[in-house]
PDB file of N, CA and C in Angstrom:
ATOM      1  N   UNK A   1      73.045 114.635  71.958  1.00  0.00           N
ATOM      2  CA  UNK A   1      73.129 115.756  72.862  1.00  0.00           C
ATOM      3  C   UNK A   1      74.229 115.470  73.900  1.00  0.00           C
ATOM      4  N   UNK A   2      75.010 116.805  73.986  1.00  0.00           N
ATOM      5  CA  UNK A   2      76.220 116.038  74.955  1.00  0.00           C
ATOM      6  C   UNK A   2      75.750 116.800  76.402  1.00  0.00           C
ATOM      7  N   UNK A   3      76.828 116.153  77.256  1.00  0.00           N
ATOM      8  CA  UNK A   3      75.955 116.226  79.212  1.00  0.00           C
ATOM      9  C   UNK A   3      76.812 117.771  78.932  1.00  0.00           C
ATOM     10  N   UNK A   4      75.953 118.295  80.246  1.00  0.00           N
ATOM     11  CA  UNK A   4      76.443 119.674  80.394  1.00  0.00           C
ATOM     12  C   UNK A   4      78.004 119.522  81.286  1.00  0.00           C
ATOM     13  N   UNK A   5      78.434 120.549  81.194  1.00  0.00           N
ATOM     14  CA  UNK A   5      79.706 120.168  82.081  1.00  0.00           C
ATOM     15  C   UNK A   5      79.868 121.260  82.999  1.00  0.00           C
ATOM     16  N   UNK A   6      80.395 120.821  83.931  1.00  0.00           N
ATOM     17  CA  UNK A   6      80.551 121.907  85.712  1.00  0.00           C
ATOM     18  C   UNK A   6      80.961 122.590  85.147  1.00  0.00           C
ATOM     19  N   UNK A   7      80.514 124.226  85.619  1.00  0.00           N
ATOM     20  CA  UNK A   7      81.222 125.543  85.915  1.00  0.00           C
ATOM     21  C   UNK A   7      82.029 125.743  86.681  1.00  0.00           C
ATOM     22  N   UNK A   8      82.040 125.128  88.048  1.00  0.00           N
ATOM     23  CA  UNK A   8      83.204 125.602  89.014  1.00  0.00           C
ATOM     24  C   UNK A   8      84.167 123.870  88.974  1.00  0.00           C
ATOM     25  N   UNK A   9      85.309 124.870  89.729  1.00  0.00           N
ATOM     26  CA  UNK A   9      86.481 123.485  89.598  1.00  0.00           C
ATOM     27  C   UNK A   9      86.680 122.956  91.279  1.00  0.00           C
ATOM     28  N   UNK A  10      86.528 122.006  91.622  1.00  0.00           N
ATOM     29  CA  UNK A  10      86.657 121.400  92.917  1.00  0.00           C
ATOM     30  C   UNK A  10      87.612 122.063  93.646  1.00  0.00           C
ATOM     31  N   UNK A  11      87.142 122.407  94.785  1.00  0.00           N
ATOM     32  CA  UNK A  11      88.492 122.888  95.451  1.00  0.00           C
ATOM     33  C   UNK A  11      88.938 121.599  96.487  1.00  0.00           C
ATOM     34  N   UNK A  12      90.095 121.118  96.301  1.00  0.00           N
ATOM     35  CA  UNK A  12      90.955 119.541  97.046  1.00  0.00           C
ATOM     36  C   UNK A  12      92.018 120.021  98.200  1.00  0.00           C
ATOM     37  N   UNK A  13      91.532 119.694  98.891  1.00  0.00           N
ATOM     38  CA  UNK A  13      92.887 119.899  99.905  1.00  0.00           C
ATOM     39  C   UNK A  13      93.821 119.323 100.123  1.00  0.00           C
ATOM     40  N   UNK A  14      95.294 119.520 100.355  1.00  0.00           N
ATOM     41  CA  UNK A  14      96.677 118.478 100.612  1.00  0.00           C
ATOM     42  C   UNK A  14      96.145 118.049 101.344  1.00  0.00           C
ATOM     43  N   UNK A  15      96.902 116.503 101.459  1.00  0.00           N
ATOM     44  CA  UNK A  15      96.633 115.759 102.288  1.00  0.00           C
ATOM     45  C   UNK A  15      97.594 115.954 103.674  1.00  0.00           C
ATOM     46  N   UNK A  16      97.237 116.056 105.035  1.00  0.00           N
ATOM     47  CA  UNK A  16      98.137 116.527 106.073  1.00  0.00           C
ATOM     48  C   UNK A  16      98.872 115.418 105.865  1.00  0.00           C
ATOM     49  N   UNK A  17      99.370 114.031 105.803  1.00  0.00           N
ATOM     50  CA  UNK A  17     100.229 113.244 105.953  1.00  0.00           C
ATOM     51  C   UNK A  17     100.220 112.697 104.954  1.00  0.00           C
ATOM     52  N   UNK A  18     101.404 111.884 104.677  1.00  0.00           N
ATOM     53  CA  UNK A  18     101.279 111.037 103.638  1.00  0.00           C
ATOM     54  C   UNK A  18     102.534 111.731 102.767  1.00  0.00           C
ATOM     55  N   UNK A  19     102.622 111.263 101.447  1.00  0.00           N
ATOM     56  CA  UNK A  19     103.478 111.801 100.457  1.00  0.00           C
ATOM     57  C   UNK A  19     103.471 112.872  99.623  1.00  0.00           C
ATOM     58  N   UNK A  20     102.892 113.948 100.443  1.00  0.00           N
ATOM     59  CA  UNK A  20     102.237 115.429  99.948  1.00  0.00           C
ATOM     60  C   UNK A  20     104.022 116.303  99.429  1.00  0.00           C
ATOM     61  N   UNK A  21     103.682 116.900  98.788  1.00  0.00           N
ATOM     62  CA  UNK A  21     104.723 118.154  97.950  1.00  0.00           C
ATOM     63  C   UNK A  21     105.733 118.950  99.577  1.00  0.00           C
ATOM     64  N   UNK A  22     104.905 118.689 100.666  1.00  0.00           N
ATOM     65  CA  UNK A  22     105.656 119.884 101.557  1.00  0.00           C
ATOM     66  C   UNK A  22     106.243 118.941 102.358  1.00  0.00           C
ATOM     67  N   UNK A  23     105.765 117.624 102.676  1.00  0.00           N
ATOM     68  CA  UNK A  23     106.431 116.551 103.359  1.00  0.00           C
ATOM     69  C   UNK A  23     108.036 116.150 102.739  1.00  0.00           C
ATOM     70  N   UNK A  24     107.812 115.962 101.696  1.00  0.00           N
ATOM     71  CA  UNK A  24     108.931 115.215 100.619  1.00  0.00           C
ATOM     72  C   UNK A  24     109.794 116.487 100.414  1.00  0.00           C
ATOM     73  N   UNK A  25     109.336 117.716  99.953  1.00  0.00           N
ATOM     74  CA  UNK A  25     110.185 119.238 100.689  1.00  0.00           C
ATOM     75  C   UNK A  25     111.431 119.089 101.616  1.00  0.00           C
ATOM     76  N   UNK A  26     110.338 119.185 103.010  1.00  0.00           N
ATOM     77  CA  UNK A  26     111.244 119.209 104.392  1.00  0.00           C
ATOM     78  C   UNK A  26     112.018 118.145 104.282  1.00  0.00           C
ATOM     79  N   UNK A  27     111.571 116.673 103.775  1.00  0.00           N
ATOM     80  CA  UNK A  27     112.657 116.005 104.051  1.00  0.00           C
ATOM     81  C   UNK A  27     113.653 116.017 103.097  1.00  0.00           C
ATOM     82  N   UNK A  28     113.892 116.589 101.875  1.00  0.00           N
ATOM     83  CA  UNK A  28     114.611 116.676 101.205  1.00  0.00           C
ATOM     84  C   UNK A  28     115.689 117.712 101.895  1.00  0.00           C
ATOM     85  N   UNK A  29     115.363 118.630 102.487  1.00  0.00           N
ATOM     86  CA  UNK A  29     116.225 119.684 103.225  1.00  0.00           C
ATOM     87  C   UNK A  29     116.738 119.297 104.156  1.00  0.00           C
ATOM     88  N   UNK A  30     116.489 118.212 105.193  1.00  0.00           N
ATOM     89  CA  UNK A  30     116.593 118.143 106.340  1.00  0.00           C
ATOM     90  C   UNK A  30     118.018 116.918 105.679  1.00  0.00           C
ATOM     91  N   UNK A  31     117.668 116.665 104.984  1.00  0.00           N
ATOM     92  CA  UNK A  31     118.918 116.024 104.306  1.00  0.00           C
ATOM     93  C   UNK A  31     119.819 116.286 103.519  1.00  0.00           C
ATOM     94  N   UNK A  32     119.878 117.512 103.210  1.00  0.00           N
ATOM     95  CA  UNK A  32     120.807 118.258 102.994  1.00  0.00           C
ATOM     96  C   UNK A  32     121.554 118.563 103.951  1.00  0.00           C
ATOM     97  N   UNK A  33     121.075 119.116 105.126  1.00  0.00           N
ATOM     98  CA  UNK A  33     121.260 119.420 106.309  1.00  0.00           C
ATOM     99  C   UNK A  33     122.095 119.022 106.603  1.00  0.00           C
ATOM    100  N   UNK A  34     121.540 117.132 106.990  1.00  0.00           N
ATOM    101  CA  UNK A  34     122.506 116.367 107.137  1.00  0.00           C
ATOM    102  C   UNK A  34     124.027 116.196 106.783  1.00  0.00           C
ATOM    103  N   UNK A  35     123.824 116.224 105.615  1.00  0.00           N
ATOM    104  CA  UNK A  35     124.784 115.487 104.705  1.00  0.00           C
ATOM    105  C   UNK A  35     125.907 116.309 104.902  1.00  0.00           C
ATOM    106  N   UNK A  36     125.879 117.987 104.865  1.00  0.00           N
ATOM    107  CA  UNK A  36     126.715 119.151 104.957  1.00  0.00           C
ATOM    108  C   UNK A  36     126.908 118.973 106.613  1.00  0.00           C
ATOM    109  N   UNK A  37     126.381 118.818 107.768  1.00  0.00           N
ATOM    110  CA  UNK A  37     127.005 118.685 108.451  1.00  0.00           C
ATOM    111  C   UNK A  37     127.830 117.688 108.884  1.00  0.00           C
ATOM    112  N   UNK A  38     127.455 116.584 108.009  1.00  0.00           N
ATOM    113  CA  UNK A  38     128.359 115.345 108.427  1.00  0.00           C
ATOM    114  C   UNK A  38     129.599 115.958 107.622  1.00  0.00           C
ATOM    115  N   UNK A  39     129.740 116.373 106.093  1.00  0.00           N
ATOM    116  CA  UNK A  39     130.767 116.617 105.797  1.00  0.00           C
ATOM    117  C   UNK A  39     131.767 117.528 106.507  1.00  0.00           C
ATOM    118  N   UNK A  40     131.213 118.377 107.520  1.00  0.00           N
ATOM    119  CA  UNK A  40     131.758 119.510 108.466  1.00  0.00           C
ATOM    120  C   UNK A  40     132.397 119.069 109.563  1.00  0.00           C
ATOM    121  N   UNK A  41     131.762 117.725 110.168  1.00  0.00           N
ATOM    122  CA  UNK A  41     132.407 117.239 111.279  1.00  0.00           C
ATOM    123  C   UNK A  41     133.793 116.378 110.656  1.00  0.00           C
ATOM    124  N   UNK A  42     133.421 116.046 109.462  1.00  0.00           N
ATOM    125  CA  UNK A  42     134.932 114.882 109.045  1.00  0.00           C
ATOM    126  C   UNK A  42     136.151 116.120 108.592  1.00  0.00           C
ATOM    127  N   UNK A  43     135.358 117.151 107.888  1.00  0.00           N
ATOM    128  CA  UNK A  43     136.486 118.110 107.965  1.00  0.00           C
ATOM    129  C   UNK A  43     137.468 118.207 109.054  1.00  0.00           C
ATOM    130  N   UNK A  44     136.722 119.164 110.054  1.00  0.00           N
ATOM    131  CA  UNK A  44     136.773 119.893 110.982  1.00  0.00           C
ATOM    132  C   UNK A  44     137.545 118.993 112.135  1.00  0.00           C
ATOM    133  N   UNK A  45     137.665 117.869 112.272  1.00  0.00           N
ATOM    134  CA  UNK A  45     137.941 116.993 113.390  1.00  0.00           C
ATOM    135  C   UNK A  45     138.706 116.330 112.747  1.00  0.00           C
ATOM    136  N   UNK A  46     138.919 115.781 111.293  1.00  0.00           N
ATOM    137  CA  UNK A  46     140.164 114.671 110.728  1.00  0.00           C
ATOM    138  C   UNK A  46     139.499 113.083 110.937  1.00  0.00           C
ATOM    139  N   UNK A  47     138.436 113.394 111.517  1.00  0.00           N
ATOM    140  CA  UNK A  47     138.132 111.747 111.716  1.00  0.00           C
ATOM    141  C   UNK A  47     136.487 111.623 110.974  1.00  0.00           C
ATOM    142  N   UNK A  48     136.413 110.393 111.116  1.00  0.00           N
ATOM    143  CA  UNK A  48     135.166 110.085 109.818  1.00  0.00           C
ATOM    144  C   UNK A  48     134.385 110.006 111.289  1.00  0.00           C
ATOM    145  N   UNK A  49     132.843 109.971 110.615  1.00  0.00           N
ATOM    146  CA  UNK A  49     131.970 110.460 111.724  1.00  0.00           C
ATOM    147  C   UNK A  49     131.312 109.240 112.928  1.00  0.00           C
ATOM    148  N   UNK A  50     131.766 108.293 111.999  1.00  0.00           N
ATOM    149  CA  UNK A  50     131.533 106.830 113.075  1.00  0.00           C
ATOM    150  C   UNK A  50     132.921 106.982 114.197  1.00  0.00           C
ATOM    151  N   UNK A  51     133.597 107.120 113.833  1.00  0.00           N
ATOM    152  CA  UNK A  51     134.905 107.524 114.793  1.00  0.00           C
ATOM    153  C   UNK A  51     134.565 108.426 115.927  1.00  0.00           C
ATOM    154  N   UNK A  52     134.308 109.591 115.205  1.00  0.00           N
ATOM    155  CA  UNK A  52     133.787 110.639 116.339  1.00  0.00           C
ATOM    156  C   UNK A  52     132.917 110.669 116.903  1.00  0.00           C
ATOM    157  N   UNK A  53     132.043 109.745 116.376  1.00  0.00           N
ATOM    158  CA  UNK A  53     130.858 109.731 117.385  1.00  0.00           C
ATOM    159  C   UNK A  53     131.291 108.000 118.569  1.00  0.00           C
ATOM    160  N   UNK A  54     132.193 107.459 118.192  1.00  0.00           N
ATOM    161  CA  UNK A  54     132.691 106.763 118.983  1.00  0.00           C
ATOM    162  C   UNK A  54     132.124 105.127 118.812  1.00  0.00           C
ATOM    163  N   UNK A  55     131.900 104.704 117.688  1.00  0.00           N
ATOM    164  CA  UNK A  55     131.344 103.863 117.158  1.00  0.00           C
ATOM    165  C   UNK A  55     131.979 102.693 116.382  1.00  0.00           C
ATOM    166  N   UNK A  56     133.219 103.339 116.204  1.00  0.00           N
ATOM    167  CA  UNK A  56     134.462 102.412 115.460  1.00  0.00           C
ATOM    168  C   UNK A  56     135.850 102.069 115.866  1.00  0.00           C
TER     169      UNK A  56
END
């Protein structure tokens, strides 16, 4: 005789922190972000961005 098996399916909640789908998201964007504005300042100014920010 086999066990009966659940009718309903668990409802799980994201986890607020940690390595959740919307965390790893934002930071994927926010680094995009980045990256396009760093390429904007080396454009835009002729100098690489350690330069312009006064670092080299």
């Amino acid at each position: 005789m086999s066990e009966p098996q659940p009718t309903e399916v668990p409802k799980i909640e994201e986890p607020k922190f940690g390595f959740n789908d919307y965390a790893e998201r934002l930071n994927g964007r926010a680094a995009m972000i980045g990256f396009i504005l760093t390429l904007a300042i080396e454009f835009f100014t002729g100098q690489g961005l350690l330069s312009w920010l006064g670092l080299q």
